[in-house]
C-alpha atoms as a PDB file:
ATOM      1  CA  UNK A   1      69.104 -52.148-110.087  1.00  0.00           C
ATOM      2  CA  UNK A   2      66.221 -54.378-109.995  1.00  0.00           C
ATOM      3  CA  UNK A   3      63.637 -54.357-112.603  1.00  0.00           C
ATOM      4  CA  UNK A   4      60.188 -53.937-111.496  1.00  0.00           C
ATOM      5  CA  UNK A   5      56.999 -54.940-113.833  1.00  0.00           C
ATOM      6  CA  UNK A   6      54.507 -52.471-115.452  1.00  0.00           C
ATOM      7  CA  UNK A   7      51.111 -52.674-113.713  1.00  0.00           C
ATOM      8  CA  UNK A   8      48.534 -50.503-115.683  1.00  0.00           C
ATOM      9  CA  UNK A   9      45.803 -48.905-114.054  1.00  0.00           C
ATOM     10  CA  UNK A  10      42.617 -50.752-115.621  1.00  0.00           C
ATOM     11  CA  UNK A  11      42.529 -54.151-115.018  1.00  0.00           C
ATOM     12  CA  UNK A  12      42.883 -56.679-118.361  1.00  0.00           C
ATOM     13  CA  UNK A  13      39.731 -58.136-119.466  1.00  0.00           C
ATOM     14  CA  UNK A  14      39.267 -61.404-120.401  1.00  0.00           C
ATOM     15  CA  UNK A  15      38.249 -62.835-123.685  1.00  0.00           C
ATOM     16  CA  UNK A  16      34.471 -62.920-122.666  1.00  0.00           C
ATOM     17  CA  UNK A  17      34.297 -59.764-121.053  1.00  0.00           C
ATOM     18  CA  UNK A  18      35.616 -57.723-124.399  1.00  0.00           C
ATOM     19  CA  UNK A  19      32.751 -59.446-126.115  1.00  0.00           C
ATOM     20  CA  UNK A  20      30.125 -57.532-123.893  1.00  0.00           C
ATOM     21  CA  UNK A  21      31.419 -53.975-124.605  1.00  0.00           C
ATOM     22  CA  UNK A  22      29.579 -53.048-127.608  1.00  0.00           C
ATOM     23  CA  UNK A  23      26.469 -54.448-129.649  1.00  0.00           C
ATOM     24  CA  UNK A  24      27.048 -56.190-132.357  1.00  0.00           C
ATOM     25  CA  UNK A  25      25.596 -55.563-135.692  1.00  0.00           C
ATOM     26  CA  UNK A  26      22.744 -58.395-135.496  1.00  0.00           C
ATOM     27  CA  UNK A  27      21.195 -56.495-132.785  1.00  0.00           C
ATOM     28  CA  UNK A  28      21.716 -52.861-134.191  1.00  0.00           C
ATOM     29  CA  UNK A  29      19.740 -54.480-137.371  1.00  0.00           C
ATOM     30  CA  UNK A  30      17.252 -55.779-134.993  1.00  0.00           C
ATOM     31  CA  UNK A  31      16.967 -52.316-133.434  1.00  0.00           C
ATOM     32  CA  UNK A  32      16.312 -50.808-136.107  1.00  0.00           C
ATOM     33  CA  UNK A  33      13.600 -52.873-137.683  1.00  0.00           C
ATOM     34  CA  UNK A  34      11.959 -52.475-134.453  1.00  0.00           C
ATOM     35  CA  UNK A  35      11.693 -48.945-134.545  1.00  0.00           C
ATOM     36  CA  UNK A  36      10.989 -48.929-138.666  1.00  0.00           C
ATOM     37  CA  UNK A  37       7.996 -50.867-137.420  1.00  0.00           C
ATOM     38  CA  UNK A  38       6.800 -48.618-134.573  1.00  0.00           C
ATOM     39  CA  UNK A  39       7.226 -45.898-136.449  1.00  0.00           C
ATOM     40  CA  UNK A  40       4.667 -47.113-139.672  1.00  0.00           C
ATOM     41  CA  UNK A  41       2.212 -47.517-136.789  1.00  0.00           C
ATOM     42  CA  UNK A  42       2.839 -44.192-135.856  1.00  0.00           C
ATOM     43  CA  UNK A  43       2.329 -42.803-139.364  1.00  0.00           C
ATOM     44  CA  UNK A  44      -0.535 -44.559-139.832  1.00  0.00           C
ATOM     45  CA  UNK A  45      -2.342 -42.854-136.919  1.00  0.00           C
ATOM     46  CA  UNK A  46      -1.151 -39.724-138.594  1.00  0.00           C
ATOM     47  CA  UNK A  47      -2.928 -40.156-141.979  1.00  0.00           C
ATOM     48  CA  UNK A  48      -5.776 -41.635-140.636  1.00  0.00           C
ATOM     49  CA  UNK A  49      -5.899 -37.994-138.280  1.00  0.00           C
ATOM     50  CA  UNK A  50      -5.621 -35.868-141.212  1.00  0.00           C
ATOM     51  CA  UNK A  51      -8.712 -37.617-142.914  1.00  0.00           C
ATOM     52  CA  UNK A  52     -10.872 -36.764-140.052  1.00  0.00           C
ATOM     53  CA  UNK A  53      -9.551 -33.195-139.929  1.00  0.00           C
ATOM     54  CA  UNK A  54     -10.792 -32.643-143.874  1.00  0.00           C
ATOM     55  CA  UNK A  55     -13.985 -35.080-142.785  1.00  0.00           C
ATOM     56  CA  UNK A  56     -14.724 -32.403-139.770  1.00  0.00           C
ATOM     57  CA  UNK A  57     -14.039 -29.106-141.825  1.00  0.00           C
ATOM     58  CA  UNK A  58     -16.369 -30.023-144.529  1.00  0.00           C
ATOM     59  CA  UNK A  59     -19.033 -31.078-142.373  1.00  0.00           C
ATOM     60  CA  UNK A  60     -18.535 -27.582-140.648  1.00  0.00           C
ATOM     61  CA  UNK A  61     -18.313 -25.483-143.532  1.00  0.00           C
ATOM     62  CA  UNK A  62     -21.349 -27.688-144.640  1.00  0.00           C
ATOM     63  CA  UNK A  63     -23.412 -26.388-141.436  1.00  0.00           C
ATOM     64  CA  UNK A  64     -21.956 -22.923-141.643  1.00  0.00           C
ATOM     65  CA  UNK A  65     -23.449 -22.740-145.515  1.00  0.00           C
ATOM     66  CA  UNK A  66     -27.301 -24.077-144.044  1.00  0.00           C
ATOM     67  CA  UNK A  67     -26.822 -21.707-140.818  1.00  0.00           C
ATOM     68  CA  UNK A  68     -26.421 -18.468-143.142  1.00  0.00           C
ATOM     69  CA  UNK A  69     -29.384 -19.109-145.800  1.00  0.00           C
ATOM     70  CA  UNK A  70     -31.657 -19.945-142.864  1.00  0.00           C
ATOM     71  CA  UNK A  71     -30.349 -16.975-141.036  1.00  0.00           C
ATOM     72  CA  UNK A  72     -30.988 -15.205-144.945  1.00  0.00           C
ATOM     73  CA  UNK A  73     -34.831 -16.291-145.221  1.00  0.00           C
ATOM     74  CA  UNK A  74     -35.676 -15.126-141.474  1.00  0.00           C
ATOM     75  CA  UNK A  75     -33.937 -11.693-141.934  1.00  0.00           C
ATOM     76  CA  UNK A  76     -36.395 -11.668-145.343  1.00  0.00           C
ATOM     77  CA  UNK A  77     -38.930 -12.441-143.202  1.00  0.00           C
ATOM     78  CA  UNK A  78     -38.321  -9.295-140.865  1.00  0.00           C
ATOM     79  CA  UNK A  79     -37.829  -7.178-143.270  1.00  0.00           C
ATOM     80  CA  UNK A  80     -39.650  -8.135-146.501  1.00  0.00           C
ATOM     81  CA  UNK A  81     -42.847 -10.067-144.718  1.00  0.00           C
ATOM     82  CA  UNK A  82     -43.808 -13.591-145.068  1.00  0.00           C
ATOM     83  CA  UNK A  83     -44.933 -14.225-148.337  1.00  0.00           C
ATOM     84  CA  UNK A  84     -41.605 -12.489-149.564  1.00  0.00           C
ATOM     85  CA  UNK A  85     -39.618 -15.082-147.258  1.00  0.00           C
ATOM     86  CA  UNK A  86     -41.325 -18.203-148.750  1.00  0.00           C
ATOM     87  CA  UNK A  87     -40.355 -17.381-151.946  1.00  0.00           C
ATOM     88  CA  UNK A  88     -36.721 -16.515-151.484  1.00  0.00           C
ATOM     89  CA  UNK A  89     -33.852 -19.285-151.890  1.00  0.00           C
ATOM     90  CA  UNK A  90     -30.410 -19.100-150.472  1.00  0.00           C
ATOM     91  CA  UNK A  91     -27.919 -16.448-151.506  1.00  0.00           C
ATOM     92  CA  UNK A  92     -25.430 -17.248-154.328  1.00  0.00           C
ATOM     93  CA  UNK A  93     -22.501 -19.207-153.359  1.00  0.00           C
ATOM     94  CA  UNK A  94     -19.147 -17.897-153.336  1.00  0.00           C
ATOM     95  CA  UNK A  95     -17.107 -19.046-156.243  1.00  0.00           C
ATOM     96  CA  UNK A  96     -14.454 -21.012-153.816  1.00  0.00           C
ATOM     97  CA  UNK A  97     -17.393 -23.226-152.459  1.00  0.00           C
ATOM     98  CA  UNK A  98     -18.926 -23.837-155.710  1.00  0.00           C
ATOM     99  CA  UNK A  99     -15.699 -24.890-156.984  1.00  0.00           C
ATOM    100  CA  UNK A 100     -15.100 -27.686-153.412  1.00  0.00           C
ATOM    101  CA  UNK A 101     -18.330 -28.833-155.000  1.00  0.00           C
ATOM    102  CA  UNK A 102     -20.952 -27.252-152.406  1.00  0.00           C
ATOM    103  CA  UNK A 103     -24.745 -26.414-153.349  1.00  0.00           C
ATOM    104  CA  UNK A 104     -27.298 -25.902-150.854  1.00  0.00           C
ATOM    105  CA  UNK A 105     -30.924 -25.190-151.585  1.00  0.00           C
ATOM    106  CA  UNK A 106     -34.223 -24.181-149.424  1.00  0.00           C
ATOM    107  CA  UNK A 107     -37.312 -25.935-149.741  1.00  0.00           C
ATOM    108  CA  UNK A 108     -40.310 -24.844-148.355  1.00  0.00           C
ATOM    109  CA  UNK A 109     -42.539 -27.406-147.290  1.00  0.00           C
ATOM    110  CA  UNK A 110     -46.547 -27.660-147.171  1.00  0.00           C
ATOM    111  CA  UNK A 111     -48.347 -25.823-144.010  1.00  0.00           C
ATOM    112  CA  UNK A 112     -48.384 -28.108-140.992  1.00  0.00           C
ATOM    113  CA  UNK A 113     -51.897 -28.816-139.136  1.00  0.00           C
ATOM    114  CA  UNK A 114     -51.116 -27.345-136.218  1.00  0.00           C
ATOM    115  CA  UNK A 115     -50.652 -23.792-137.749  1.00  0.00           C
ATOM    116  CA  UNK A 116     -54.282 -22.409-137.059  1.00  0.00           C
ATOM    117  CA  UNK A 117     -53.763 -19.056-135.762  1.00  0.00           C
ATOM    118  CA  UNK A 118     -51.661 -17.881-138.623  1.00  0.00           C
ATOM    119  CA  UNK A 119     -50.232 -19.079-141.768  1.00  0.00           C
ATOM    120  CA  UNK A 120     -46.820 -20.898-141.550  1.00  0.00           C
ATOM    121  CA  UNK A 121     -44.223 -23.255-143.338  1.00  0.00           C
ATOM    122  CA  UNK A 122     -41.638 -25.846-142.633  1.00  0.00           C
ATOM    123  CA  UNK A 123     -38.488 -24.842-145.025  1.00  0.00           C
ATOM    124  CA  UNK A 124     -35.549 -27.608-145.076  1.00  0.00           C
ATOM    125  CA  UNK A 125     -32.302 -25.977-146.050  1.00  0.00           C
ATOM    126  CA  UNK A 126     -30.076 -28.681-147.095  1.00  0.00           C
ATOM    127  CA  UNK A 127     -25.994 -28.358-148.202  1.00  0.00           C
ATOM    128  CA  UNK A 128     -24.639 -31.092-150.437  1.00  0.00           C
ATOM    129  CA  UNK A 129     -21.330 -31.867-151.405  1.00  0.00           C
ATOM    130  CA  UNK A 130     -21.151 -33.533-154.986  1.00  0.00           C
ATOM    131  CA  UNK A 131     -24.228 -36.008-154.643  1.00  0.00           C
ATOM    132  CA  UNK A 132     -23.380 -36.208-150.230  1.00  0.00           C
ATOM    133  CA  UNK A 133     -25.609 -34.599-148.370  1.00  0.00           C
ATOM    134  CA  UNK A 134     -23.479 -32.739-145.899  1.00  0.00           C
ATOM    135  CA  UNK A 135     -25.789 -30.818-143.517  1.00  0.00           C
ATOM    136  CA  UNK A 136     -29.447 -30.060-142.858  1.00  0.00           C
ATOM    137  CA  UNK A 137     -31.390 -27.521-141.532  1.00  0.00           C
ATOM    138  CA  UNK A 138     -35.062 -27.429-140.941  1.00  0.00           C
ATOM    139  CA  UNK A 139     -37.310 -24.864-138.937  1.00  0.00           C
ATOM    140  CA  UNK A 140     -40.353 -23.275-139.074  1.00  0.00           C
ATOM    141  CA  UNK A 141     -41.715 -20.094-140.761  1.00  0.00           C
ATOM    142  CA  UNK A 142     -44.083 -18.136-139.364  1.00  0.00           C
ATOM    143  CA  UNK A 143     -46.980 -15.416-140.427  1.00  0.00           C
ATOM    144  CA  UNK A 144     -47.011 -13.481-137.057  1.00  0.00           C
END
């Protein structure tokens, strides 16, 4: 009986080729600094996102604050008549917005020229945020 010679089914690799299997850990380290990199970009973007969220949310809860006490003094104004509306300031804040550090205030202003027909004022509603101005309304008052 002769003896015959194993043969397996996948061919042998050379030295060289075995080398090129796998990465080796130089270039899983580089890898990986890469991404460590990429990915303090990425969270930089983030935080810099969430400061223009809280920027945008006061500056609309700032104009939200001015709409309401200029809505306030023109529903005086319906109801009460002019001279009533001149003298009346913005409602109280609620406590939550006095405590984010909100005020706003009316000011009526002197009577411009061109109100000949009837008396009227220019009142500037203005909504500050610890000494920042946050939003301004003006508009004009009428006698009619």
């Amino acid at each position: 009986m002769s003896r015959r010679e194993f043969t397996p089914l996948t061919p042998t690799l050379s030295q060289g080729e075995r080398r090129q299997r796998g990465f080796t850990l130089v270039e899983m380290v580089m890898v990986i600094v890469i991404l460590g990199i990429a990915s303090v970009a990425l969270m930089d973007q983030f935080v810099n996102a969430s400061k223009s969220y809280l920027i945008d949310e006061q500056l609309q809860t700032s104009t939200q604050l001015a709409q309401e006490c200029a809505e306030h003094i023109l529903a005086t104004r319906r109801l009460q008549g002019y001279a009533t509306a001149i003298a009346t300031n913005c409602l109280a804040l609620p406590a939550a917005y006095t405590t984010a550090g909100y005020a706003r205030n009316a000011t009526p202003g002197v009577e411009p020229a061109f109100c000949i027909t009837s008396p009227c004022v220019q009142v500037d509603v203005v909504v500050t945020q610890g000494a920042t101005e946050r939003a301004r309304v003006v508009f004009m008052l009428g006698s009619y």
